[in-house]
Protein backbone atom coordinates (compact mmCIF):
# COMPACT_ATOMS: atom_id res chain seq x y z
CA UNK A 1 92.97 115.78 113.76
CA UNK A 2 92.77 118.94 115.81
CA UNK A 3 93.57 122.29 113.77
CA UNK A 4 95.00 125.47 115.42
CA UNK A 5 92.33 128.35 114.21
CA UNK A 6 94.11 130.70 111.87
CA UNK A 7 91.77 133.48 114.05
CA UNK A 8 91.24 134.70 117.23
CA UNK A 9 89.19 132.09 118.14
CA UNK A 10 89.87 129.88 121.46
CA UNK A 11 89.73 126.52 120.68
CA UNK A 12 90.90 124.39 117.68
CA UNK A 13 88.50 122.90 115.22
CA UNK A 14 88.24 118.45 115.03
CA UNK A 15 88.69 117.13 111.39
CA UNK A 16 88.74 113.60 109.70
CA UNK A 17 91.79 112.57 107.90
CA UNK A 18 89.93 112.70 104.26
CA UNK A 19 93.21 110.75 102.79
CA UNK A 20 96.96 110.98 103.05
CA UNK A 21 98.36 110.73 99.37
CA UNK A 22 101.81 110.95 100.56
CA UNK A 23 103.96 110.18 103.61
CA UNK A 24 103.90 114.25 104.66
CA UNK A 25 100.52 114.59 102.93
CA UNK A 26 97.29 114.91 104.53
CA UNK A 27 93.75 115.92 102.73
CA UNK A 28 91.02 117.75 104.72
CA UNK A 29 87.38 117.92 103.41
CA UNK A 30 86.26 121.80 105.17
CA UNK A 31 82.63 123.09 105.44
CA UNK A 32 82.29 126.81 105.57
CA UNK A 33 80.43 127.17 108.49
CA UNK A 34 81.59 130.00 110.46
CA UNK A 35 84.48 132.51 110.83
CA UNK A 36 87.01 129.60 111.94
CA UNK A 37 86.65 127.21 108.37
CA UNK A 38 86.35 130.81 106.47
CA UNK A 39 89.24 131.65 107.66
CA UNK A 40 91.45 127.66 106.68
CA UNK A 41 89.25 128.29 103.51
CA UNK A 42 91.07 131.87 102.89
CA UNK A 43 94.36 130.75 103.83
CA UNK A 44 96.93 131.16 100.64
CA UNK A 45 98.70 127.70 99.32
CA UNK A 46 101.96 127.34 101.69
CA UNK A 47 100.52 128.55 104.77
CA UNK A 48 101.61 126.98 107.78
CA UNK A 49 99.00 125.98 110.37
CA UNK A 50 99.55 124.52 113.61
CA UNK A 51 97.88 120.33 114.30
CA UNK A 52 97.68 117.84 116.81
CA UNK A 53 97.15 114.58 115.61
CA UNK A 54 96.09 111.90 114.50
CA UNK A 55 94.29 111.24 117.51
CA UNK A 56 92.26 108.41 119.16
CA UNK A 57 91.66 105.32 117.05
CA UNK A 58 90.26 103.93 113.65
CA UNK A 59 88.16 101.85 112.01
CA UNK A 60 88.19 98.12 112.51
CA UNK A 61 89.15 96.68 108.80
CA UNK A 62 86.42 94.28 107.37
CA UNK A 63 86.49 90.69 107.58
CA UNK A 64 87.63 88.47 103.65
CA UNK A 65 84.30 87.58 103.82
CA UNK A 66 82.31 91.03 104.86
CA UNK A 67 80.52 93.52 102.89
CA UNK A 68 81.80 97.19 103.82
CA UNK A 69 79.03 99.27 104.35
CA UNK A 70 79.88 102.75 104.35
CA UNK A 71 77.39 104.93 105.55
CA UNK A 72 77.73 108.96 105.27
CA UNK A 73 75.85 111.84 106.15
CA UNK A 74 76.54 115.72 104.74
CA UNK A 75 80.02 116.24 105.70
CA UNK A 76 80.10 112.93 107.31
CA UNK A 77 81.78 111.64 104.08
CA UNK A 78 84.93 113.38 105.34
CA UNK A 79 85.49 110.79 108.13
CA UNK A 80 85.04 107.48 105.49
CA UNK A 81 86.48 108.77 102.95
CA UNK A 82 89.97 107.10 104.26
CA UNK A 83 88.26 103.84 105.39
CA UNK A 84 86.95 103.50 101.55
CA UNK A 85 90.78 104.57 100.07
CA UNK A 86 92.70 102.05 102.24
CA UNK A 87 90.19 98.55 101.86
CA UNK A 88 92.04 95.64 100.51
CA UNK A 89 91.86 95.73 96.73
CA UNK A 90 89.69 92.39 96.72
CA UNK A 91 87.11 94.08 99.07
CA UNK A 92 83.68 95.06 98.42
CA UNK A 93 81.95 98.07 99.21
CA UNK A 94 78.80 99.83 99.05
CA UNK A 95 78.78 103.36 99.47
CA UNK A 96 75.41 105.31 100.54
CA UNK A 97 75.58 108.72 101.18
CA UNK A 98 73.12 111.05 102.17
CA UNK A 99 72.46 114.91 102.70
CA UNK A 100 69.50 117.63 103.13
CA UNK A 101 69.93 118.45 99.23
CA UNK A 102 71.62 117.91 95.82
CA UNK A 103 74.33 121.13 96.60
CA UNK A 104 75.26 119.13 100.21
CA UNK A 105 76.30 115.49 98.57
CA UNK A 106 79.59 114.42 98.57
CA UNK A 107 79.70 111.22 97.08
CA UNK A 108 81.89 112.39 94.84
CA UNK A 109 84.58 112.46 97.26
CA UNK A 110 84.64 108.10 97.12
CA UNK A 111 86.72 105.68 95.14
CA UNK A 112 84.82 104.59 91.93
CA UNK A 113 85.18 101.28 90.31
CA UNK A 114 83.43 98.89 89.20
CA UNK A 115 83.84 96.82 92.74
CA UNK A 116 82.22 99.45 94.50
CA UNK A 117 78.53 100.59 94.50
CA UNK A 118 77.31 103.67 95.37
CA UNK A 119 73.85 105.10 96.33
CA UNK A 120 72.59 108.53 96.86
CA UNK A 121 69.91 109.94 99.03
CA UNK A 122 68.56 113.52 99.22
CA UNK A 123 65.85 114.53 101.71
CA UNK A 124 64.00 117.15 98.98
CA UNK A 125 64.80 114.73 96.05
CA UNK A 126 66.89 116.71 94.10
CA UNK A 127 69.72 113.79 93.86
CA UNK A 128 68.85 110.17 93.90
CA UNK A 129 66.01 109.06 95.97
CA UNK A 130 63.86 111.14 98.07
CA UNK A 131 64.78 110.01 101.56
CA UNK A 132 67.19 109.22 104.22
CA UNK A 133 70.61 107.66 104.07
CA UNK A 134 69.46 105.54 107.18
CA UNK A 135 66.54 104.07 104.27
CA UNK A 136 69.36 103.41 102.06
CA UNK A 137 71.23 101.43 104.56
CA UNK A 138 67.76 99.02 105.52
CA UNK A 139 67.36 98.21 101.78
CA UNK A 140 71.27 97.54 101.11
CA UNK A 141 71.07 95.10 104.18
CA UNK A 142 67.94 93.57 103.65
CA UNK A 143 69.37 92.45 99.96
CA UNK A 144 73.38 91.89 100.78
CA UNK A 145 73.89 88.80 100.70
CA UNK A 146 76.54 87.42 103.10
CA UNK A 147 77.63 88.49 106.28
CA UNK A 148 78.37 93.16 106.44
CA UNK A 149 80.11 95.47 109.16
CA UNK A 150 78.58 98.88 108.93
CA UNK A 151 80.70 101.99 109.24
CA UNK A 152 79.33 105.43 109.88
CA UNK A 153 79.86 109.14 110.55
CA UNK A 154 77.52 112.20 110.08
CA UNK A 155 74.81 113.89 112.49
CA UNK A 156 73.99 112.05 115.91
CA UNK A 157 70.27 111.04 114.90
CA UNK A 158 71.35 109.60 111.50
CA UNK A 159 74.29 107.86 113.82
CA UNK A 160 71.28 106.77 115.94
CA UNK A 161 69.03 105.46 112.86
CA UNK A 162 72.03 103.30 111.58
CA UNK A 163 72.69 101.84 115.03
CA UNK A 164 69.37 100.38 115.16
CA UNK A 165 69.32 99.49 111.86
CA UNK A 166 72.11 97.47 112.07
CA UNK A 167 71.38 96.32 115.57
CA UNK A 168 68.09 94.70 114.48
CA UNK A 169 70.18 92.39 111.69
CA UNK A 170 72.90 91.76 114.09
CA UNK A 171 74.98 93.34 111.89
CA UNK A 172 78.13 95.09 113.20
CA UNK A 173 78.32 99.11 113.34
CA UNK A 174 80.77 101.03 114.23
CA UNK A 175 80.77 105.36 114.02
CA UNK A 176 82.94 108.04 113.89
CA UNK A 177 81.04 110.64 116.01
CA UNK A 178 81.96 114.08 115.72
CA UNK A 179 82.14 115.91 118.87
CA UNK A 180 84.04 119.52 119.54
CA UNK A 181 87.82 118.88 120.98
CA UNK A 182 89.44 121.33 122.76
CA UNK A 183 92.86 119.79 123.89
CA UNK A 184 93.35 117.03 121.84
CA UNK A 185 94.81 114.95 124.78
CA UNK A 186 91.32 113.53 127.00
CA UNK A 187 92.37 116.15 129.52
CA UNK A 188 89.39 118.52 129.19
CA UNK A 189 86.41 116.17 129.21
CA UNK A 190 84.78 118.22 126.41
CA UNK A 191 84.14 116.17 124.37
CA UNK A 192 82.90 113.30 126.15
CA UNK A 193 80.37 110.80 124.96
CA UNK A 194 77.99 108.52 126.72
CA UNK A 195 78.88 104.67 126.36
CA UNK A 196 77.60 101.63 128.50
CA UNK A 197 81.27 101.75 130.35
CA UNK A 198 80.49 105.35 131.54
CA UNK A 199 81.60 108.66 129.75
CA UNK A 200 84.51 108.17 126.73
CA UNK A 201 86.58 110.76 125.50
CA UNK A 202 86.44 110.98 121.65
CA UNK A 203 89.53 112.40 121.35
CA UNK A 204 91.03 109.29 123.43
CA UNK A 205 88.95 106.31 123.39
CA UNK A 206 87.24 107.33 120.28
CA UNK A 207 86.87 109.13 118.03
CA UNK A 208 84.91 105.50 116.63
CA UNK A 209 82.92 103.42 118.91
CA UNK A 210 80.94 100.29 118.45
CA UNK A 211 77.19 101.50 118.19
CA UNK A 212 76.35 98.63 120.46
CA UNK A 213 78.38 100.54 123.24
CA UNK A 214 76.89 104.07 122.64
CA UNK A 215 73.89 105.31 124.42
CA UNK A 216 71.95 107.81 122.72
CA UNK A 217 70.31 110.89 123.91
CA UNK A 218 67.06 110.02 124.75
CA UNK A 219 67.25 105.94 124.80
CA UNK A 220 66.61 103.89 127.97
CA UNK A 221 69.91 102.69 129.67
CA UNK A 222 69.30 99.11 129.38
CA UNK A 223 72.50 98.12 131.49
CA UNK A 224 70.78 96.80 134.56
């Protein structure tokens, strides 16, 4: 979803669909970072904003027989908080979410239930174990039992972690990477990412790609 700044600011601003309670009824999760989300976060109830979207694709749904691993970082938590509201009532679900510190974690923002677990991880501490989400995700593999699919979204080297994670349990991952949009449309090439078939708009061809596909900033390009 690509929102119109409510400022004088250039370019629109890329959010995850956070849920859609009703047929003309979309929820946002906003970070006040700078003077663009002050500004949505100042805007009055019944203000009009201009949107393109959806855009690009989704998640692929879990298999009967999978384990949905849900795998969030800070804000990242936005961009699964969908995948967790629409599984199939008779799927299960761990949740792990992760963030710098107890005043960043969001796993409040998932479906509770007795079907679905959820662990926290705080790097100072202050909320569930001291720690990465990435060390949360190792652990809740290493005891599933049955086959998973991993799904995740939050910073690129937490994206990164996860891959390999999974990659080394041939476990399935797929992310949600979060990249700046400008048009909306894979015209502008901004917000390009690297992939094994050559340079994929998010706004396009993603914004979710199979880990397996990705190639990360600083990892050998093992196509040959």
């Amino acid at each position: 979803m690509l929102v119109e700044p409510p400022t004088d600011a250039a370019l629109g601003r890329p959010f995850s669909i956070a849920g859609a309670p009703g047929d003309r009824t979309l929820e946002l999760l906003v970070e006040r970072r700078g003077r663009v989300t002050e500004a949505l976060c100042a805007l009055p109830e019944g203000a009009a904003i201009s949107l393109i979207g959806p855009l690009g694709n989704g998640f692929t749904p879990p298999a009967a027989d999978e384990t949905a691993v849900l795998v969030a970082g800070g804000i990242g938590a936005a961009g699964l908080r969908y995948l967790a509201r629409s599984l199939d009532a008779g799927a299960t679900a761990r949740f792990l979410v992760g963030a710098r510190t107890r005043e960043h974690l969001l796993d409040r923002v998932f479906p509770a239930g007795d079907r679905f677990e959820t662990a926290v991880a705080t790097d100072d501490g202050t909320a569930g174990r001291r720690g990465t989400v990435c060390d949360l995700l190792a652990e809740t593999l290493d005891t599933t039992g049955g086959p998973a699919r991993v799904y995740c979204c939050g910073p690129p080297g937490m994206i990164r972690g996860a891959a390999a994670i999974a990659a080394a349990r041939g476990v399935p991952c797929e992310a949600s990477v979060e990249e700046i949009m400008a048009c909306g449309v894979g015209a502008c090439r901004g917000c390009v990412v690297a992939t094994r078939d050559g340079y994929r708009a998010a706004c396009t061809d993603g914004p979710v790609f199979d880990t397996a596909e990705l190639l990360f900033e600083g990892a050998p390009d093992d196509r040959t």
